[in-house]
C-alpha atoms as a PDB file:
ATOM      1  CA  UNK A   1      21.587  40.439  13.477  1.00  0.00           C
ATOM      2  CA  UNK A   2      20.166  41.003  16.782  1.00  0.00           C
ATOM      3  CA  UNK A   3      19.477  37.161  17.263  1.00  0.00           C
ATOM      4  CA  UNK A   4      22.733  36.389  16.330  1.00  0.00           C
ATOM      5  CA  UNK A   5      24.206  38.911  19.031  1.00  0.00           C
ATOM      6  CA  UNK A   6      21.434  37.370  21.786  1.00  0.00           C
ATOM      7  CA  UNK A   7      22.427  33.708  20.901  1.00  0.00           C
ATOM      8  CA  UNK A   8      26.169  34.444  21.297  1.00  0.00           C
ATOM      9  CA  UNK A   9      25.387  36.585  24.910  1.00  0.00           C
ATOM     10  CA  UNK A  10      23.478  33.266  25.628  1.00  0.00           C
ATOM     11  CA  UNK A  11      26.469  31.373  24.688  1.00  0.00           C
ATOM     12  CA  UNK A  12      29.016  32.887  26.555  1.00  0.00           C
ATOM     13  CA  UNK A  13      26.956  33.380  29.626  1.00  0.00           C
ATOM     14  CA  UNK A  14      26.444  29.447  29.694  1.00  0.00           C
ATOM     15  CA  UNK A  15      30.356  29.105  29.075  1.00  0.00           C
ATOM     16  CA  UNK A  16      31.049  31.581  31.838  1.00  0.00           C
ATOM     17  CA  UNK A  17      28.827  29.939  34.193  1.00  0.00           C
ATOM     18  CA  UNK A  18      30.045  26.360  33.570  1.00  0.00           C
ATOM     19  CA  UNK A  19      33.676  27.805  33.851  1.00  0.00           C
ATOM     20  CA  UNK A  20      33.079  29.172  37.155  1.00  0.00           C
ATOM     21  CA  UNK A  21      30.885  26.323  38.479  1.00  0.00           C
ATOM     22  CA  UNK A  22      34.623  23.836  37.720  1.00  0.00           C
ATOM     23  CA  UNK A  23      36.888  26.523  38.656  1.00  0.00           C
ATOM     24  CA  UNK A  24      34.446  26.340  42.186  1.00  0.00           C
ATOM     25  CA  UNK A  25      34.514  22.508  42.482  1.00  0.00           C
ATOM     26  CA  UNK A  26      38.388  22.245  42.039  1.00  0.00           C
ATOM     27  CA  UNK A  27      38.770  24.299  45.161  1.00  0.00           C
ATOM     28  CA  UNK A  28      36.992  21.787  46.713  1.00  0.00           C
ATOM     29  CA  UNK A  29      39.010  19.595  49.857  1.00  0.00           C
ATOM     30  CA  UNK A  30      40.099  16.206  48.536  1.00  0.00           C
ATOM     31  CA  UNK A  31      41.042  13.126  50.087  1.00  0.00           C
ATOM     32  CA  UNK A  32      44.107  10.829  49.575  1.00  0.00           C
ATOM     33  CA  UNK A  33      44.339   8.423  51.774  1.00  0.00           C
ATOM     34  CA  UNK A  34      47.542   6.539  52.566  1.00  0.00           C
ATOM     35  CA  UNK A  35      45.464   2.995  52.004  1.00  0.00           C
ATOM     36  CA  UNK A  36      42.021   2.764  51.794  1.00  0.00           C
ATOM     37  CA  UNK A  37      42.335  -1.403  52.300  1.00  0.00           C
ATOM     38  CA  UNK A  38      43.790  -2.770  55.742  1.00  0.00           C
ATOM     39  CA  UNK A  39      44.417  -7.019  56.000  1.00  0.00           C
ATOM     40  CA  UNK A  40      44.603  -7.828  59.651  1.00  0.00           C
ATOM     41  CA  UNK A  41      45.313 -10.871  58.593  1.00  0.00           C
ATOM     42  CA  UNK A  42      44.483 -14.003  61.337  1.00  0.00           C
ATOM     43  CA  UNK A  43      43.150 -12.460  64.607  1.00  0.00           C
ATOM     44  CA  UNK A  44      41.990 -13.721  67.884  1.00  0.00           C
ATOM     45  CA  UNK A  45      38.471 -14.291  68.160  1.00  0.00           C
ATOM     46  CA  UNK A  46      37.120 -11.699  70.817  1.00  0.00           C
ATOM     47  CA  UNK A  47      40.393  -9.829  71.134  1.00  0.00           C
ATOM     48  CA  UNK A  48      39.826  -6.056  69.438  1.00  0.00           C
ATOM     49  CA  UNK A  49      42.393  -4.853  66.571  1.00  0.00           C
ATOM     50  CA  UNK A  50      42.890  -1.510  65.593  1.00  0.00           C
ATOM     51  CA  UNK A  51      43.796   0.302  62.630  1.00  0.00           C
ATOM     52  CA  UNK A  52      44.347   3.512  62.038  1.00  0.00           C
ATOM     53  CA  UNK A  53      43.599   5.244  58.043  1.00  0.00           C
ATOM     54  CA  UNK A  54      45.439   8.385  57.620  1.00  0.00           C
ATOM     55  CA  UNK A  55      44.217  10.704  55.298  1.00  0.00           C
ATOM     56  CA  UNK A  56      45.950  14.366  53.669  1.00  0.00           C
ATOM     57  CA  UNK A  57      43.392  16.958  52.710  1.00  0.00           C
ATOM     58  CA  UNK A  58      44.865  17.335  48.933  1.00  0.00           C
ATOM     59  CA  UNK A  59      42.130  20.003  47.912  1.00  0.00           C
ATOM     60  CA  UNK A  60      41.985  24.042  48.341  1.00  0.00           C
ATOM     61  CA  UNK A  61      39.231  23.643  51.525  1.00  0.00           C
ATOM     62  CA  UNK A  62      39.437  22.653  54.668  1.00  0.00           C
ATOM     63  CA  UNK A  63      37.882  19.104  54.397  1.00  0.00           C
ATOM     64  CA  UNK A  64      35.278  18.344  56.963  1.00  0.00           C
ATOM     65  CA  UNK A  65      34.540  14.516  58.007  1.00  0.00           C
ATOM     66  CA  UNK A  66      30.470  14.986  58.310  1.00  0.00           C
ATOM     67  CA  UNK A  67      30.217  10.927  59.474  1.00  0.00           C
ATOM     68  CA  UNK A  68      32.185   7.744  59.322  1.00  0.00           C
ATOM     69  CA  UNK A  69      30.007   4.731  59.830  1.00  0.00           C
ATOM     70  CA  UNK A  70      30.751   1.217  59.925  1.00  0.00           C
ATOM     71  CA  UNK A  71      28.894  -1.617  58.283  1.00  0.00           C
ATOM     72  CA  UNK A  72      28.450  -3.770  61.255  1.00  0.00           C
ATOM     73  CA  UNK A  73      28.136  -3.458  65.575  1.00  0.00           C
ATOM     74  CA  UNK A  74      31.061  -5.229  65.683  1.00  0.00           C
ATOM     75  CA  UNK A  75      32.887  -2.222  64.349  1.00  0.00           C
ATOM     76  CA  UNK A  76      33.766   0.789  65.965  1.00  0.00           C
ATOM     77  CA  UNK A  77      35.205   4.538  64.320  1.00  0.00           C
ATOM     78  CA  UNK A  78      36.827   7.314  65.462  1.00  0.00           C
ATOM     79  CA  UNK A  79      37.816  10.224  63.755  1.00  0.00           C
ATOM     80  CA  UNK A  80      39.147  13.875  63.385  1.00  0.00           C
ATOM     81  CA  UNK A  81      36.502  15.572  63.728  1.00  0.00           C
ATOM     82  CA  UNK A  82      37.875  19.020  63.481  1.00  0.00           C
ATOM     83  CA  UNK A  83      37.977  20.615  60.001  1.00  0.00           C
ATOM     84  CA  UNK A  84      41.436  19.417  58.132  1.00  0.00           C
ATOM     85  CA  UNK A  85      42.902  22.324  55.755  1.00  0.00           C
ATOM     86  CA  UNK A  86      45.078  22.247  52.708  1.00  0.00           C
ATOM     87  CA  UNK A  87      47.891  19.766  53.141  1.00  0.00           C
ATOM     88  CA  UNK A  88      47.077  19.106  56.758  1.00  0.00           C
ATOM     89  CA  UNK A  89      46.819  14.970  57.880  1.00  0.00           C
ATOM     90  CA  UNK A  90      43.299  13.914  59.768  1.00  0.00           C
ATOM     91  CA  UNK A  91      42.967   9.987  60.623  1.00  0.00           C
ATOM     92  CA  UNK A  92      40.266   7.358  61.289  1.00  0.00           C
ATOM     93  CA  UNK A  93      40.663   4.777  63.454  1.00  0.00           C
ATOM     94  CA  UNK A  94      38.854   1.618  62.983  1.00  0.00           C
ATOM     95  CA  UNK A  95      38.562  -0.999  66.014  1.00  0.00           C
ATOM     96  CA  UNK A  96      37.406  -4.589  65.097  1.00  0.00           C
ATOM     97  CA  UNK A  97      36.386  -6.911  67.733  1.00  0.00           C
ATOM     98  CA  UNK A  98      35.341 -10.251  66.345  1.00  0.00           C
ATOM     99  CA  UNK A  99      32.323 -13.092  67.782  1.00  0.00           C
ATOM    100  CA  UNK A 100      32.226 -15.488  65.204  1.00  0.00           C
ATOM    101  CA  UNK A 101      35.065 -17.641  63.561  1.00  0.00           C
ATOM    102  CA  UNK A 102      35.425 -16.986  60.151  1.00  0.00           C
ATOM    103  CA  UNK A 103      36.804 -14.532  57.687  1.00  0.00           C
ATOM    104  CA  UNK A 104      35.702 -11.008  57.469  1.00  0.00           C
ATOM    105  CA  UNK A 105      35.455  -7.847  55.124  1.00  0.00           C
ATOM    106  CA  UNK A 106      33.619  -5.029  56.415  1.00  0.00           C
ATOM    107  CA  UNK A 107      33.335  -1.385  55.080  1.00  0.00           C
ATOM    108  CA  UNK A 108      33.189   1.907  56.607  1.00  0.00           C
ATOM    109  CA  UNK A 109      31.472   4.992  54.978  1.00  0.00           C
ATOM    110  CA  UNK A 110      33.272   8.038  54.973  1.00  0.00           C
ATOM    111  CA  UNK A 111      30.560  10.756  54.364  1.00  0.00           C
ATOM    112  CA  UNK A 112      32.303  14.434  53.674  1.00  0.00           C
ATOM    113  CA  UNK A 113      32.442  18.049  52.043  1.00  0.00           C
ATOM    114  CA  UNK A 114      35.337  16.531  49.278  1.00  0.00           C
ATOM    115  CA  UNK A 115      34.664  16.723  45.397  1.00  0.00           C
ATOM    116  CA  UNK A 116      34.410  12.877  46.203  1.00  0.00           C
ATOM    117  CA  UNK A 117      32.149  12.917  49.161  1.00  0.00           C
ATOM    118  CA  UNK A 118      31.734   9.509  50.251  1.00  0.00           C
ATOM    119  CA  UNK A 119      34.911   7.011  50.646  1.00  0.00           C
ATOM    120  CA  UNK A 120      34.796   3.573  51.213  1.00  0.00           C
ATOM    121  CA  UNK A 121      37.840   1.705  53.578  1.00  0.00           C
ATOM    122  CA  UNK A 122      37.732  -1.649  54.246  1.00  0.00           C
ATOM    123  CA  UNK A 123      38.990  -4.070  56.814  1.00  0.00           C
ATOM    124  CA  UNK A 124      39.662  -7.747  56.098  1.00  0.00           C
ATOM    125  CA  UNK A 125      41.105 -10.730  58.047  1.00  0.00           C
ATOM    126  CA  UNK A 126      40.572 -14.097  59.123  1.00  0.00           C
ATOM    127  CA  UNK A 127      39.268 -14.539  63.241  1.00  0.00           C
ATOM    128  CA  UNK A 128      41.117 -17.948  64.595  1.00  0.00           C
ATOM    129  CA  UNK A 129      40.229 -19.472  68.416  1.00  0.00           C
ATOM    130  CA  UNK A 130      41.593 -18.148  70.838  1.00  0.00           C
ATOM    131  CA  UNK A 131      44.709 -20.420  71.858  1.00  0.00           C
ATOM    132  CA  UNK A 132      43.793 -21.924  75.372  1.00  0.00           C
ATOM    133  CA  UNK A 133      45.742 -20.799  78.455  1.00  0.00           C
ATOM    134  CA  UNK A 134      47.995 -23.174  78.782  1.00  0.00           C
ATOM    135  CA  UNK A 135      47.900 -24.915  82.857  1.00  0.00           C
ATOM    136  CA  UNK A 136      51.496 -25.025  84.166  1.00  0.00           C
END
């Protein structure tokens, strides 16, 4: 009888503990991000475009951007870099400046204190020349 009564204390303290541990992680800050995908569709060559990803903190904690790194130099982030709480917007930036004459897809890593804690946005587009000035 006793090893019946230990097994179920075992039991329930497992149960408990798992319970507590999801309870924990659903209070965690969330992204959702208004798009996660942004077409630029044809750009200039050497001529920067920006974009700019907005994001709502959907979770119970303030969400907390630890890094947002791009793939490539050509690529440059900026972020809020202040803790966003519950329901609050935070946005990242993304400025492209294209070299070479082609298409493009490039991905920036969004590193963070969310029950998902690393996002992935992507830019796309195609870089055209650079129409020549025209001599009037």
């Amino acid at each position: 009888m006793k090893k019946i009564m230990m097994i179920c204390a075992v039991f329930l303290g497992i149960a408990f503990t798992a319970n507590t541990a999801m309870a924990q992680s659903d209070n965690k800050a969330e992204f959702k991000f208004n798009e996660e995908k942004h077409d630029f569709g044809k750009i200039p060559q050497g001529v920067p475009v920006t974009t700019v990803f907005e994001f709502t903190n959907v979770g119970q904690e303030p969400l907390i951007l630890s890094e947002v790194r791009p793939t490539c130099g050509c690529t440059i982030a900026d972020y809020t870099k202040t803790p966003v709480l519950k329901g609050a917007k935070g946005t990242i930036k993304i400025t492209y400046n294209a070299v070479a004459l082609s298409g493009f897809n490039k991905t920036i890593v969004v590193t963070s204190n969310a029950k998902t804690p690393t996002k992935y946005l992507n830019i796309t587009g195609e870089v055209i020349a650079k129409p020549a000035a025209s001599s009037k």
